[in-house]
C-alpha atoms as a PDB file:
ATOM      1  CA  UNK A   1       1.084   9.573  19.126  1.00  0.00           C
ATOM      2  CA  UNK A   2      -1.394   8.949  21.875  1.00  0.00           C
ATOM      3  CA  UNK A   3      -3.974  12.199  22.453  1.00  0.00           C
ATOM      4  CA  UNK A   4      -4.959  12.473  26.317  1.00  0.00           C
ATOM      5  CA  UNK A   5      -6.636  15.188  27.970  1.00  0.00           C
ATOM      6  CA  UNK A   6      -3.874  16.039  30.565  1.00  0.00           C
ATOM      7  CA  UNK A   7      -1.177  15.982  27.047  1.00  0.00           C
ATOM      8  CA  UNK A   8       0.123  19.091  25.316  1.00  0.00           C
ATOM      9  CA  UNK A   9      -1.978  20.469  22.534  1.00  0.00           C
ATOM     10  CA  UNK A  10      -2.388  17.856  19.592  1.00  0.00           C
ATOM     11  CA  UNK A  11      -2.836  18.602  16.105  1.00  0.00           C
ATOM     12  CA  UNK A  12      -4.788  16.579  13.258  1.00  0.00           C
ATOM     13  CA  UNK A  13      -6.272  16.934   9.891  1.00  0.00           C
ATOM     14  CA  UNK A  14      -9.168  15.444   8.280  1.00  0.00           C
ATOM     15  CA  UNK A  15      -8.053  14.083   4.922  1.00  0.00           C
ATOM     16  CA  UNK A  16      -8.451  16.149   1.134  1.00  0.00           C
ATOM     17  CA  UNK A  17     -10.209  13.740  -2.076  1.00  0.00           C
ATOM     18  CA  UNK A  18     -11.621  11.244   0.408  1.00  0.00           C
ATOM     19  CA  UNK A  19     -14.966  13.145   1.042  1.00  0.00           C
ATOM     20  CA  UNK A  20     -15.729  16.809  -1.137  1.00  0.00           C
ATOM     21  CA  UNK A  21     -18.351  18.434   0.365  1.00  0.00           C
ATOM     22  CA  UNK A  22     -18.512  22.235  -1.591  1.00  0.00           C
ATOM     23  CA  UNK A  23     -18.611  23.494   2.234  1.00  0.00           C
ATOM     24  CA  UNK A  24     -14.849  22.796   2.565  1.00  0.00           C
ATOM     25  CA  UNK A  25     -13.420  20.793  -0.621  1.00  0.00           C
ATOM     26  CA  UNK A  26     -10.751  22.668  -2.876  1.00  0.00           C
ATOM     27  CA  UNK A  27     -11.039  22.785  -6.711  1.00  0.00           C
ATOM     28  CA  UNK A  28      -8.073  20.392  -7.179  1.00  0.00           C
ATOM     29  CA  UNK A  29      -9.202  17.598  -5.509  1.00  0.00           C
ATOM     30  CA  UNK A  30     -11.793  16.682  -7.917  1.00  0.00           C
ATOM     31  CA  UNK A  31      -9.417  15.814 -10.022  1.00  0.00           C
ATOM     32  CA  UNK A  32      -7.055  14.327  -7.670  1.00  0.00           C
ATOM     33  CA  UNK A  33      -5.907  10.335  -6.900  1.00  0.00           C
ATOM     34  CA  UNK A  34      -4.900   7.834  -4.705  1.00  0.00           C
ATOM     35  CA  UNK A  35      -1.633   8.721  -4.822  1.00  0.00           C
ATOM     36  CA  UNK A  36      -2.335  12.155  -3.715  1.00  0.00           C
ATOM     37  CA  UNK A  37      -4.206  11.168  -0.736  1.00  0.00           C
ATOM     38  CA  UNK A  38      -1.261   9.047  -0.038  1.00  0.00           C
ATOM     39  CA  UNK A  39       0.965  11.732  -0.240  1.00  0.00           C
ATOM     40  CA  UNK A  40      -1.091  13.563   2.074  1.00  0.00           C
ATOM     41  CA  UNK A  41      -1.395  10.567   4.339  1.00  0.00           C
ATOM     42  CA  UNK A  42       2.561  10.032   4.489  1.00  0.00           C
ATOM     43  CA  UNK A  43       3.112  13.991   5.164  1.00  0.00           C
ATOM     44  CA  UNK A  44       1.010  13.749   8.385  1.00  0.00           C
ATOM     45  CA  UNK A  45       2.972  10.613   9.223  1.00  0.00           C
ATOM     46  CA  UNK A  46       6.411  12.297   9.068  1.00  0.00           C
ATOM     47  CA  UNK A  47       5.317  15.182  10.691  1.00  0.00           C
ATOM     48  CA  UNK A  48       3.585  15.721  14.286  1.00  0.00           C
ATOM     49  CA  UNK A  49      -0.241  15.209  13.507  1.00  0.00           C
ATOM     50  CA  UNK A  50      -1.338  12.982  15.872  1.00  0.00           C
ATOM     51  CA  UNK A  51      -4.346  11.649  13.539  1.00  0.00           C
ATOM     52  CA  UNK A  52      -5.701  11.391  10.115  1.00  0.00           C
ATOM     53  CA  UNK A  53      -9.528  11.110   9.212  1.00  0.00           C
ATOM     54  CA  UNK A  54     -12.281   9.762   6.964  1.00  0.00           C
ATOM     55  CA  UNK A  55     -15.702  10.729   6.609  1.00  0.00           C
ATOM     56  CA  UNK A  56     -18.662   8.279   5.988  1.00  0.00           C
ATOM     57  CA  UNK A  57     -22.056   8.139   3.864  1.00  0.00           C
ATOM     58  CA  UNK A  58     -22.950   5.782   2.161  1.00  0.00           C
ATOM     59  CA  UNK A  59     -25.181   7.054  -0.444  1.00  0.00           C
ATOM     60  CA  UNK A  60     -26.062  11.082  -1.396  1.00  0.00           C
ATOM     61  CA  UNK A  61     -29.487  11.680  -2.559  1.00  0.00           C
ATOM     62  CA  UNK A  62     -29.946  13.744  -5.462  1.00  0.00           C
ATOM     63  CA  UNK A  63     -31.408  16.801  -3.191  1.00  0.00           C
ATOM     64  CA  UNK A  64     -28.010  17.082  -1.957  1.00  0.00           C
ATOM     65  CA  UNK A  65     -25.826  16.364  -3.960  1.00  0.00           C
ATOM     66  CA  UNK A  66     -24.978  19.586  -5.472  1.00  0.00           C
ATOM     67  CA  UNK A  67     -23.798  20.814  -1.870  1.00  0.00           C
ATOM     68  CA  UNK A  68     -22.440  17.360  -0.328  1.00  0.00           C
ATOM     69  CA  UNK A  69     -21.124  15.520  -3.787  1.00  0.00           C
ATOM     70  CA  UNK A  70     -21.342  11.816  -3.717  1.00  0.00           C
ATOM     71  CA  UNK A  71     -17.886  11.720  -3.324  1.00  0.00           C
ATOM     72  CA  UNK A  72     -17.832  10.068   0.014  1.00  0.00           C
ATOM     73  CA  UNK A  73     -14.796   7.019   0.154  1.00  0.00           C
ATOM     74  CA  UNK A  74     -15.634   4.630   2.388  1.00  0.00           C
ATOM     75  CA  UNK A  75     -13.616   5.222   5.856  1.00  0.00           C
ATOM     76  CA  UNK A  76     -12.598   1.868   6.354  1.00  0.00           C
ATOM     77  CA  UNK A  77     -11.140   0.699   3.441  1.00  0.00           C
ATOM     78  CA  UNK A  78      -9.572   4.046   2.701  1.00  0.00           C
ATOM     79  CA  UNK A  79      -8.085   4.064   6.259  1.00  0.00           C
ATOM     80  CA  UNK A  80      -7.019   0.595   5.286  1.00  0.00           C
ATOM     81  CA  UNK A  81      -4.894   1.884   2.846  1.00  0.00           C
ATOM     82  CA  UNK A  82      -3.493   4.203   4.436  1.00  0.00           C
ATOM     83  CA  UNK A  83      -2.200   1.719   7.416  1.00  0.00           C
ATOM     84  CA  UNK A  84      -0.500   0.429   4.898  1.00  0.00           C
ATOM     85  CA  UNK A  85       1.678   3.108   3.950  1.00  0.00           C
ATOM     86  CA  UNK A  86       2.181   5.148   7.595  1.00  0.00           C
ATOM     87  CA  UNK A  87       3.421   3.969  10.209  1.00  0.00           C
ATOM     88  CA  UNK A  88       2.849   6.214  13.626  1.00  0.00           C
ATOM     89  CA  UNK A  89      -0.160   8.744  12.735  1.00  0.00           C
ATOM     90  CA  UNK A  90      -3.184   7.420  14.350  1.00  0.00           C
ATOM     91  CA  UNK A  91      -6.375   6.667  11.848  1.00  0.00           C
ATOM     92  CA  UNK A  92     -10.004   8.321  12.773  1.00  0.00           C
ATOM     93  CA  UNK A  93     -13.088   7.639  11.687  1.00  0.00           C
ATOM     94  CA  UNK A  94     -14.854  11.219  11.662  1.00  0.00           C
ATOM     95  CA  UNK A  95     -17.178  10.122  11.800  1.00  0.00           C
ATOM     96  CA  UNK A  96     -18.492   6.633  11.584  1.00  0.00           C
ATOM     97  CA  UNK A  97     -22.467   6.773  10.937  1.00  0.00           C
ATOM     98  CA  UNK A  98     -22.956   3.482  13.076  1.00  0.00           C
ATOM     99  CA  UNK A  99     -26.638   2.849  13.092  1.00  0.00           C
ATOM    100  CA  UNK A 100     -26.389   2.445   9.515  1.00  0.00           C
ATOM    101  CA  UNK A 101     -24.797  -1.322  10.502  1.00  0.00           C
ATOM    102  CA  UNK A 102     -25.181  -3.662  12.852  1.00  0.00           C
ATOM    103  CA  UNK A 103     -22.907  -3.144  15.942  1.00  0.00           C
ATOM    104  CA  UNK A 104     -21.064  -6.651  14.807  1.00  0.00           C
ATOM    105  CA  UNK A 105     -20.465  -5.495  11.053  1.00  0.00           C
ATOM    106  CA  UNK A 106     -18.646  -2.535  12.391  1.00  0.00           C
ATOM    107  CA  UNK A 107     -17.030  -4.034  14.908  1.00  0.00           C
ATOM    108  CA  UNK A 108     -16.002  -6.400  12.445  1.00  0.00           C
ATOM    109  CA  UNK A 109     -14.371  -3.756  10.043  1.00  0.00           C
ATOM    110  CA  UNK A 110     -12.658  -1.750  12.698  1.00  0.00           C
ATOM    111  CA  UNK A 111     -11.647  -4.719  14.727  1.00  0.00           C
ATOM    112  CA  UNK A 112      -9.539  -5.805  11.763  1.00  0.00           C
ATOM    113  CA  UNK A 113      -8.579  -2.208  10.855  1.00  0.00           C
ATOM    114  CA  UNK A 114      -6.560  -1.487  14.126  1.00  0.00           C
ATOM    115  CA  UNK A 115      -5.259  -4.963  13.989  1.00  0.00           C
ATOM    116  CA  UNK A 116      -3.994  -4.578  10.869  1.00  0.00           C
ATOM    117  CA  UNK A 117      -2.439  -1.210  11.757  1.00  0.00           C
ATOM    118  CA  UNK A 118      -1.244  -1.816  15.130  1.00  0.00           C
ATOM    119  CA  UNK A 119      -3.679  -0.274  17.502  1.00  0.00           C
ATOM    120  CA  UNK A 120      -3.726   3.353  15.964  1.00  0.00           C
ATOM    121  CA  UNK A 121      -7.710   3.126  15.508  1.00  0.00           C
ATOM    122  CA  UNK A 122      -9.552   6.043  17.018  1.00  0.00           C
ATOM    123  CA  UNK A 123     -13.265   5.332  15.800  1.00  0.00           C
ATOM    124  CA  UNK A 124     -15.073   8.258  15.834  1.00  0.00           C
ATOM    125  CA  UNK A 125     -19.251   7.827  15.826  1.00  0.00           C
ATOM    126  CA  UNK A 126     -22.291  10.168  14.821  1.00  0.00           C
ATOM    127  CA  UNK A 127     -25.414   9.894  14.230  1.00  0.00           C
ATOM    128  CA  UNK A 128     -26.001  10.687  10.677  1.00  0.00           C
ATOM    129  CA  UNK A 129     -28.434  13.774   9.346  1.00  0.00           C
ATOM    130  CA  UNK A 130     -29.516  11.886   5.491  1.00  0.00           C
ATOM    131  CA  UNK A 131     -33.018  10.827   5.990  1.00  0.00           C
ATOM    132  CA  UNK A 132     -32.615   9.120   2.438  1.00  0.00           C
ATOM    133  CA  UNK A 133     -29.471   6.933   3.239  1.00  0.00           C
ATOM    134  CA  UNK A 134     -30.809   5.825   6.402  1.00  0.00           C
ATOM    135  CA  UNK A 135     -34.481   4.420   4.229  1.00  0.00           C
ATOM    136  CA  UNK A 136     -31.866   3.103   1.649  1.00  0.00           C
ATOM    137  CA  UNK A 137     -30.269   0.309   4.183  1.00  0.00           C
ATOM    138  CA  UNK A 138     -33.485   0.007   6.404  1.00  0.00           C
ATOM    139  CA  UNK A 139     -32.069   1.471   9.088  1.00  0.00           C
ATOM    140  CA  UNK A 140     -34.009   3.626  11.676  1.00  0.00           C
ATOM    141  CA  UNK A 141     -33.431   7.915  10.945  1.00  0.00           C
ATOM    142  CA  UNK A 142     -36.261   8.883  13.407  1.00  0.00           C
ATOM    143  CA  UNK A 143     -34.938   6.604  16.181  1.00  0.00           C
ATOM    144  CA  UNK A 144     -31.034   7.158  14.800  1.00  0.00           C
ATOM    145  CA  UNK A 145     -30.429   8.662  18.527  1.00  0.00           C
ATOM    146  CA  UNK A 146     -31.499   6.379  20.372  1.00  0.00           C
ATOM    147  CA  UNK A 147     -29.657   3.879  17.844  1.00  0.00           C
ATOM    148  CA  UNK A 148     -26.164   5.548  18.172  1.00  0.00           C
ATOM    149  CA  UNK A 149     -26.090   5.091  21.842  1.00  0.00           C
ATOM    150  CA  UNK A 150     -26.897   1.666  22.084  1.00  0.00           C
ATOM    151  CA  UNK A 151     -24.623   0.677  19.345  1.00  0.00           C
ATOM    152  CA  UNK A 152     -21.469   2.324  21.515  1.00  0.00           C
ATOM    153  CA  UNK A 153     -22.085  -0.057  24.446  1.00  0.00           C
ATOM    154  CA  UNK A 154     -22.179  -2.590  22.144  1.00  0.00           C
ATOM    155  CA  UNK A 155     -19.392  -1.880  20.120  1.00  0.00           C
ATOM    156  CA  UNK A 156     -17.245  -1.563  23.796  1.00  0.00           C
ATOM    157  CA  UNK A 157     -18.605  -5.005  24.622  1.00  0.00           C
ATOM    158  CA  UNK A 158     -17.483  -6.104  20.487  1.00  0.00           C
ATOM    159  CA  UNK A 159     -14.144  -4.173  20.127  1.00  0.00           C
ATOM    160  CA  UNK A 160     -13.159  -5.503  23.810  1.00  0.00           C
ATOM    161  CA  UNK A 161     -10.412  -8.173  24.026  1.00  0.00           C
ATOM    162  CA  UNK A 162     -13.417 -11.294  24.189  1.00  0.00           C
ATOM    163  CA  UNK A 163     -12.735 -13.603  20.966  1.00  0.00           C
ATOM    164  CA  UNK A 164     -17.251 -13.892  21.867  1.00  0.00           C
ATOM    165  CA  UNK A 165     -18.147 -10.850  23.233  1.00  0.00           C
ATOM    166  CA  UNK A 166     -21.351 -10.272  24.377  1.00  0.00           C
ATOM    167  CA  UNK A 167     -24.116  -7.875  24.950  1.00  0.00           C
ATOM    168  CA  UNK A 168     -27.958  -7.808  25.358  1.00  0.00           C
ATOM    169  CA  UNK A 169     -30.226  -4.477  24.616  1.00  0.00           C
ATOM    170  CA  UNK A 170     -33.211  -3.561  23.549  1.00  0.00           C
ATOM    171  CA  UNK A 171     -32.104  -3.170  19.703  1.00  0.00           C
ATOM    172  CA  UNK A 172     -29.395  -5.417  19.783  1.00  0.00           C
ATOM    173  CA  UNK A 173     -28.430  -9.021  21.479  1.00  0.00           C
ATOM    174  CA  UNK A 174     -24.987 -11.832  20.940  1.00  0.00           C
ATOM    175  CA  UNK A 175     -23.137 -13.829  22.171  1.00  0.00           C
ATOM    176  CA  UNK A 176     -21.449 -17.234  21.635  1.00  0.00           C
ATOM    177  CA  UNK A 177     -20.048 -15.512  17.900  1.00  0.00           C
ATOM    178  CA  UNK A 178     -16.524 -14.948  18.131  1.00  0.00           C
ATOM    179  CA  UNK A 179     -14.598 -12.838  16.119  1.00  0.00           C
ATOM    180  CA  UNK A 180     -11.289 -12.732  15.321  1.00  0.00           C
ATOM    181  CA  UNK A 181      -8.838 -10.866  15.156  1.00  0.00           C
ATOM    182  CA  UNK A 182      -8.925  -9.081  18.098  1.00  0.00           C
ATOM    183  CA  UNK A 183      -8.005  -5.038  17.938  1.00  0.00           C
ATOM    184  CA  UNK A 184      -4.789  -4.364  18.948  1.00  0.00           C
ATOM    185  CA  UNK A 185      -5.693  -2.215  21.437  1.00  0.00           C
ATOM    186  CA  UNK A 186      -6.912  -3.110  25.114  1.00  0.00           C
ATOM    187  CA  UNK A 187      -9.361  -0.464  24.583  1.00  0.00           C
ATOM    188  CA  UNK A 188     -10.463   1.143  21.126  1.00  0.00           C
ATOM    189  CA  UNK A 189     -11.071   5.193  22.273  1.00  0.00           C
ATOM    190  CA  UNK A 190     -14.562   6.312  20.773  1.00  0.00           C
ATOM    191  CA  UNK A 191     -14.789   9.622  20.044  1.00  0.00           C
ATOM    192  CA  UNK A 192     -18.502  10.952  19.654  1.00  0.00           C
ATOM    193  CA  UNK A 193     -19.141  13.627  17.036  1.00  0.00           C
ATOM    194  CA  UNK A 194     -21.763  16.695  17.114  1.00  0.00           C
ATOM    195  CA  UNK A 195     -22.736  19.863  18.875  1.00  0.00           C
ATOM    196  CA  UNK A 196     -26.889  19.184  19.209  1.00  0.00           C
ATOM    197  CA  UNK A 197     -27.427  18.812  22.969  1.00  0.00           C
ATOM    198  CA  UNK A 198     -28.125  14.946  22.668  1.00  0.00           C
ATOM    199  CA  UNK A 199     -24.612  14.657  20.779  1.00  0.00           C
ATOM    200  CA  UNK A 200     -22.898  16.595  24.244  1.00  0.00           C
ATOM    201  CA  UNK A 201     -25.183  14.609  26.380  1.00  0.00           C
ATOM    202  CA  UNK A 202     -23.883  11.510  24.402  1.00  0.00           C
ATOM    203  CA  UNK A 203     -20.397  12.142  24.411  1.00  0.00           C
ATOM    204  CA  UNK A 204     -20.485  13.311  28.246  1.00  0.00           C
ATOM    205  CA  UNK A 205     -22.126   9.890  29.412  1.00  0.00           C
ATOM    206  CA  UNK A 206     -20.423   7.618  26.615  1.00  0.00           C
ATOM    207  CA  UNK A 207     -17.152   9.256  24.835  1.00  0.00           C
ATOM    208  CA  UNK A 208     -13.874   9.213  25.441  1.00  0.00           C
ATOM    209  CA  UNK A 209     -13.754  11.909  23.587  1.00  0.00           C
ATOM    210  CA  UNK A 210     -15.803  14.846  21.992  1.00  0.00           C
ATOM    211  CA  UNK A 211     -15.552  15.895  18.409  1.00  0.00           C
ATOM    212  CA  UNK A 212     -17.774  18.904  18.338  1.00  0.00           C
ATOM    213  CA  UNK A 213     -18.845  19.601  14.258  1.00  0.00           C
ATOM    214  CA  UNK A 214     -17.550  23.334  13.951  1.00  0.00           C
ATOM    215  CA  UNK A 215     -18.953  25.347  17.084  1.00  0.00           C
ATOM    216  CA  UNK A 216     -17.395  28.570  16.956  1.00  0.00           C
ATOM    217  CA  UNK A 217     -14.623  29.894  19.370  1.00  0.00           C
ATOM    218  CA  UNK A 218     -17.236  32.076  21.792  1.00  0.00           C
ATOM    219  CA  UNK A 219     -19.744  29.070  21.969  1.00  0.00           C
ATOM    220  CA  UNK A 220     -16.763  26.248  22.829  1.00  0.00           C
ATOM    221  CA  UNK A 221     -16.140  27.012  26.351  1.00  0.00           C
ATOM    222  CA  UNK A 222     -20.219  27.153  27.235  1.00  0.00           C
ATOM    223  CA  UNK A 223     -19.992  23.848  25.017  1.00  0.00           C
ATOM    224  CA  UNK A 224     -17.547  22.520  26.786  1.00  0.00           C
ATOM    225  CA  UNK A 225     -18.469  23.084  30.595  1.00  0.00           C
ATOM    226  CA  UNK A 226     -22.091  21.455  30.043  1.00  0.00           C
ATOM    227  CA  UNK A 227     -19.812  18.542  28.531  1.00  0.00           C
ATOM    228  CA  UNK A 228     -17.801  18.276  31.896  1.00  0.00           C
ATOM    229  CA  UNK A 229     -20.663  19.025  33.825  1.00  0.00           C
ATOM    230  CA  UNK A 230     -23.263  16.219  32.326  1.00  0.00           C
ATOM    231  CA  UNK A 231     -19.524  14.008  32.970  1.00  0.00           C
ATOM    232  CA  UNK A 232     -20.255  14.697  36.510  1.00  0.00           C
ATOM    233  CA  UNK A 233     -23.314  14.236  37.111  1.00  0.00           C
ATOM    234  CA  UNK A 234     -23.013  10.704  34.660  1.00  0.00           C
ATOM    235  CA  UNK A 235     -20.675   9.609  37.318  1.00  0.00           C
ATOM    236  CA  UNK A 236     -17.864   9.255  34.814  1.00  0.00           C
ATOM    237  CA  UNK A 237     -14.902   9.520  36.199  1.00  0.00           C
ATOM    238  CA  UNK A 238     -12.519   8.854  33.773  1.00  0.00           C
ATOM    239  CA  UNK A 239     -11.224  12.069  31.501  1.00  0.00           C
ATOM    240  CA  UNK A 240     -12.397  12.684  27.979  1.00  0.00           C
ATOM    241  CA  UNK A 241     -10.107  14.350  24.724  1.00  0.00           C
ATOM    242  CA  UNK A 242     -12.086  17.696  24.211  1.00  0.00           C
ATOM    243  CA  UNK A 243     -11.471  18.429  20.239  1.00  0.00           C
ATOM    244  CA  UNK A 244     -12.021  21.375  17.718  1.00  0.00           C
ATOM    245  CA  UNK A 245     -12.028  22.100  14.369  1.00  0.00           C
ATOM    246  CA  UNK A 246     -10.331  25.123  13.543  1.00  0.00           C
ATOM    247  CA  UNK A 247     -10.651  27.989  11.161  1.00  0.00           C
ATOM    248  CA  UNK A 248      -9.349  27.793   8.075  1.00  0.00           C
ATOM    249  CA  UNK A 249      -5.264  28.170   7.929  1.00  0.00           C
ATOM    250  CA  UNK A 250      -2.997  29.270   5.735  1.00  0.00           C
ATOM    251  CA  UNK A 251       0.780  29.338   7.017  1.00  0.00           C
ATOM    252  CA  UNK A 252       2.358  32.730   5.596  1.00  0.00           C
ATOM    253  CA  UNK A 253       1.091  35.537   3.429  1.00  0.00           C
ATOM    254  CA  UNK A 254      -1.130  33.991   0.528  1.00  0.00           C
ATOM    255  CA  UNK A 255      -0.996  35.442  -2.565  1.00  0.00           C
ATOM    256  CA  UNK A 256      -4.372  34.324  -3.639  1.00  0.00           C
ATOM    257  CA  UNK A 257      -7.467  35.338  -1.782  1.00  0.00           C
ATOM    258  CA  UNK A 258      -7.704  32.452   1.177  1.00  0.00           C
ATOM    259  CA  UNK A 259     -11.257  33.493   2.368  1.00  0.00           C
ATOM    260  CA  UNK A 260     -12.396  35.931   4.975  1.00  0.00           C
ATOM    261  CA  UNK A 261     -12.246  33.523   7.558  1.00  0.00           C
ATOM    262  CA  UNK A 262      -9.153  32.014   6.971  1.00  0.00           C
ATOM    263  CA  UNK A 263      -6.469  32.409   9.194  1.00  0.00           C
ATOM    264  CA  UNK A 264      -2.926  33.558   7.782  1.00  0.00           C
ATOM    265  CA  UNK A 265      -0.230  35.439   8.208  1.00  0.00           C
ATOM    266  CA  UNK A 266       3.177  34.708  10.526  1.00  0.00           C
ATOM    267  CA  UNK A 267       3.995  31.394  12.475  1.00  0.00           C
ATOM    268  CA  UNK A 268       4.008  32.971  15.709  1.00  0.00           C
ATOM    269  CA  UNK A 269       0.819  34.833  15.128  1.00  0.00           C
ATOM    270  CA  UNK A 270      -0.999  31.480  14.366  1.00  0.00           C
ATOM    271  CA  UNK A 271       0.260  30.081  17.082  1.00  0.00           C
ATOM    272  CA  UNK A 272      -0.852  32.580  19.145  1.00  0.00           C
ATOM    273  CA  UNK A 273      -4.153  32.393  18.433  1.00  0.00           C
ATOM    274  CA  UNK A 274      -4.560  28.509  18.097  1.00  0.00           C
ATOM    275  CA  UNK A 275      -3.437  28.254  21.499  1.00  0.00           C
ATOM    276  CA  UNK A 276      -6.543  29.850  22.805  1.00  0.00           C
ATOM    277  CA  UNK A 277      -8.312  26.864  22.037  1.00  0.00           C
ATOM    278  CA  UNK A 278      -5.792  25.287  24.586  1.00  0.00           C
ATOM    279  CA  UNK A 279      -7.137  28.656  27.301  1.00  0.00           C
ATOM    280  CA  UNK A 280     -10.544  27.322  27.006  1.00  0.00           C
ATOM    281  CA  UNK A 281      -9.996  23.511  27.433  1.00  0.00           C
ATOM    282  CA  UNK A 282      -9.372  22.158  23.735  1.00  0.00           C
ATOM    283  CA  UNK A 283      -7.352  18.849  24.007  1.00  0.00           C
ATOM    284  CA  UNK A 284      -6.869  18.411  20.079  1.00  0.00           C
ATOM    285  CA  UNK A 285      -7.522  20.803  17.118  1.00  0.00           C
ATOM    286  CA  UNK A 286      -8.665  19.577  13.555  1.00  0.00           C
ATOM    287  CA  UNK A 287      -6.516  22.029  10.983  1.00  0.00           C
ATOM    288  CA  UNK A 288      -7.555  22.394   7.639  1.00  0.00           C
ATOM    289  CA  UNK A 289      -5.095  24.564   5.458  1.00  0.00           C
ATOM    290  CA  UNK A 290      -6.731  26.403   2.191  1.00  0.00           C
ATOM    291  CA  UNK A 291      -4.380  24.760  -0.793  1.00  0.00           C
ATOM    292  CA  UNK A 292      -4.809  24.857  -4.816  1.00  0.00           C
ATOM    293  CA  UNK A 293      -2.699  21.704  -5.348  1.00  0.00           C
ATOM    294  CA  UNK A 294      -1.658  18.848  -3.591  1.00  0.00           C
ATOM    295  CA  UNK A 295       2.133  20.127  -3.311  1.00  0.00           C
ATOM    296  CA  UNK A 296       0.839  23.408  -2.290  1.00  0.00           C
ATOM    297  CA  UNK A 297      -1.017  21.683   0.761  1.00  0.00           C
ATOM    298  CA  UNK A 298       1.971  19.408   1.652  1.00  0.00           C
ATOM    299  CA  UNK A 299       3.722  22.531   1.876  1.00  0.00           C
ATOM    300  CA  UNK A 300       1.272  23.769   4.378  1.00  0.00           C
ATOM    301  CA  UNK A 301       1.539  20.894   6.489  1.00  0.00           C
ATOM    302  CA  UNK A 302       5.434  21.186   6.676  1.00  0.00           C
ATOM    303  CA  UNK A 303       5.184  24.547   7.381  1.00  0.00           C
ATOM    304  CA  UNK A 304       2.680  24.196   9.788  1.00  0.00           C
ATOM    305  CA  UNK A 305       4.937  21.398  11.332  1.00  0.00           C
ATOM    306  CA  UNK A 306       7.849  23.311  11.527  1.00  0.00           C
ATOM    307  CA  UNK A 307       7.509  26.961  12.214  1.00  0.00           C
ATOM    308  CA  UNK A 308       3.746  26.644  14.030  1.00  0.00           C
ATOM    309  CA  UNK A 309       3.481  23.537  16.038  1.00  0.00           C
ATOM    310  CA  UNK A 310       6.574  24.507  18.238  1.00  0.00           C
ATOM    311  CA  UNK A 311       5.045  27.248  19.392  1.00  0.00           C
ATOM    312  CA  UNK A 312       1.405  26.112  20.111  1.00  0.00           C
ATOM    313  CA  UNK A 313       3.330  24.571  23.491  1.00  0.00           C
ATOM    314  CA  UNK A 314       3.944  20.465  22.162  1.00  0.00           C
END
């Protein structure tokens, strides 16, 4: 299900078990499997979500662990494995920290993931925020900025249909190394992630699309119009996939307490207000429903699927 910016609202869902930070992970998934997250995985296939998604770290230092976890699975294999069990939702990385590898390592793994899964890659990039993990691999934290950006061109020039691609920058230089196989795609879509003003400057110069991490409804559209506007002035002419992550949802009346923030209540009522994201120029919303088992959060999906999606105009 192809997202585009002049499309009808699309809906996705980053994935339960695969990453448990205590900001957002429920109870049950500490204790959950492989075959859960599968389960998950083949709901959003059946249904309408346009995309599934992984997180990335590589290593939690002790300082924050007791917020983060260390349970981080890594995005690639894990999206790997789902590929192999779905067979239309599209597979995000949200987000890939890239500067933690060189541009021809991930271009390596990703090349091969949307390959292997038919061209349903969308690789989503960040820069990273663990000073620790960064020193760990030898990679540059202070410089991780300036890092990210030069590893997108060169991951366009790597994930482009050349069997040697090549590209020459300050940080990083090849050519004459091919590498198959190829993605299946002409064109891999990256997706940048972040709200700091280098992330909106980043994704407005080099995205195709913008993954802002949790901005709030009233600072979106002020958000989004320095995004078009820095577009503009880039000289980028092409359209980008403006995305949001949404509150927390719950599809009916809970009978547990769902959180303060937490949206609930009647189809039509979530519907109406998820479509003001659409109002202030949201291509795609990231839904994450409040669940305390795996079934219970299927059933959220279905239900969210059925009685909610027709009505948030796709």
């Amino acid at each position: 299900m192809p997202i585009a910016p002049n499309g009808p609202l699309s809906y996705g869902m980053q994935l339960p078990v695969q990453s448990q930070s205590a900001i957002y992970a429920e109870p049950w998934e500490a204790a959950a499997t492989p075959a859960d997250l599968v389960r998950v995985a083949r709901a959003a296939d059946r249904g309408g979500f346009a995309y599934i998604a992984g997180c990335d770290h590589v290593a939690i230092p002790r300082r924050l662990a007791a917020g983060m976890s260390t349970v981080w699975y890594d995005p690639v294999a894990t999206l790997s494995l789902l590929a192999g069990v779905t067979e239309r939702v599209l597979l995000m990385s949200h987000v890939a920290v890239v500067g933690l590898r060189h541009p021809l390592i991930s271009a390596k793994q990703y090349a091969t993931l949307d390959h292997l899964s038919g061209g349903r890659l969308v690789l989503g990039v960040g820069a990273g925020h663990v000073r620790e993990e960064f020193e760990a691999v030898g990679a540059d934290f202070d410089g991780r900025g300036g890092v990210l950006d030069e590893s997108i061109d060169a991951l366009r020039a790597a994930l482009g249909p050349e069997e040697y691609p090549e590209f020459a920058g300050e940080l990083f230089s090849f050519s004459g190394l091919g590498q198959l196989p190829r993605p299946a795609q002409e064109r891999v879509p990256v997706w940048v992630g972040g709200s700091s003003p280098a992330a909106v400057r980043r994704a407005a110069v080099r995205g195709d699309g913008w993954l802002p991490q949790g901005d709030p409804r009233d600072r979106l559209p002020a958000q989004i119009a320095r995004l078009h506007a820095l577009r503009e002035e880039a000289g980028v002419d092409a359209p980008i996939v403006v995305g949001a992550i949404t509150e927390p949802l719950y599809v009916g009346e809970p009978g547990w307490s769902v959180g303060r923030r937490t949206l609930s209540g009647k189809p039509e009522a979530l519907a109406e207000s998820l479509r003001e994201y659409a109002a202030i120029g949201v291509h795609q919303i990231q839904v994450r429903f409040r669940s305390r088992s795996v079934d219970e959060l299927t059933d959220q999906m279905a239900a969210f699927d059925a009685d909610v999606a027709p009505h948030l105009g796709t």
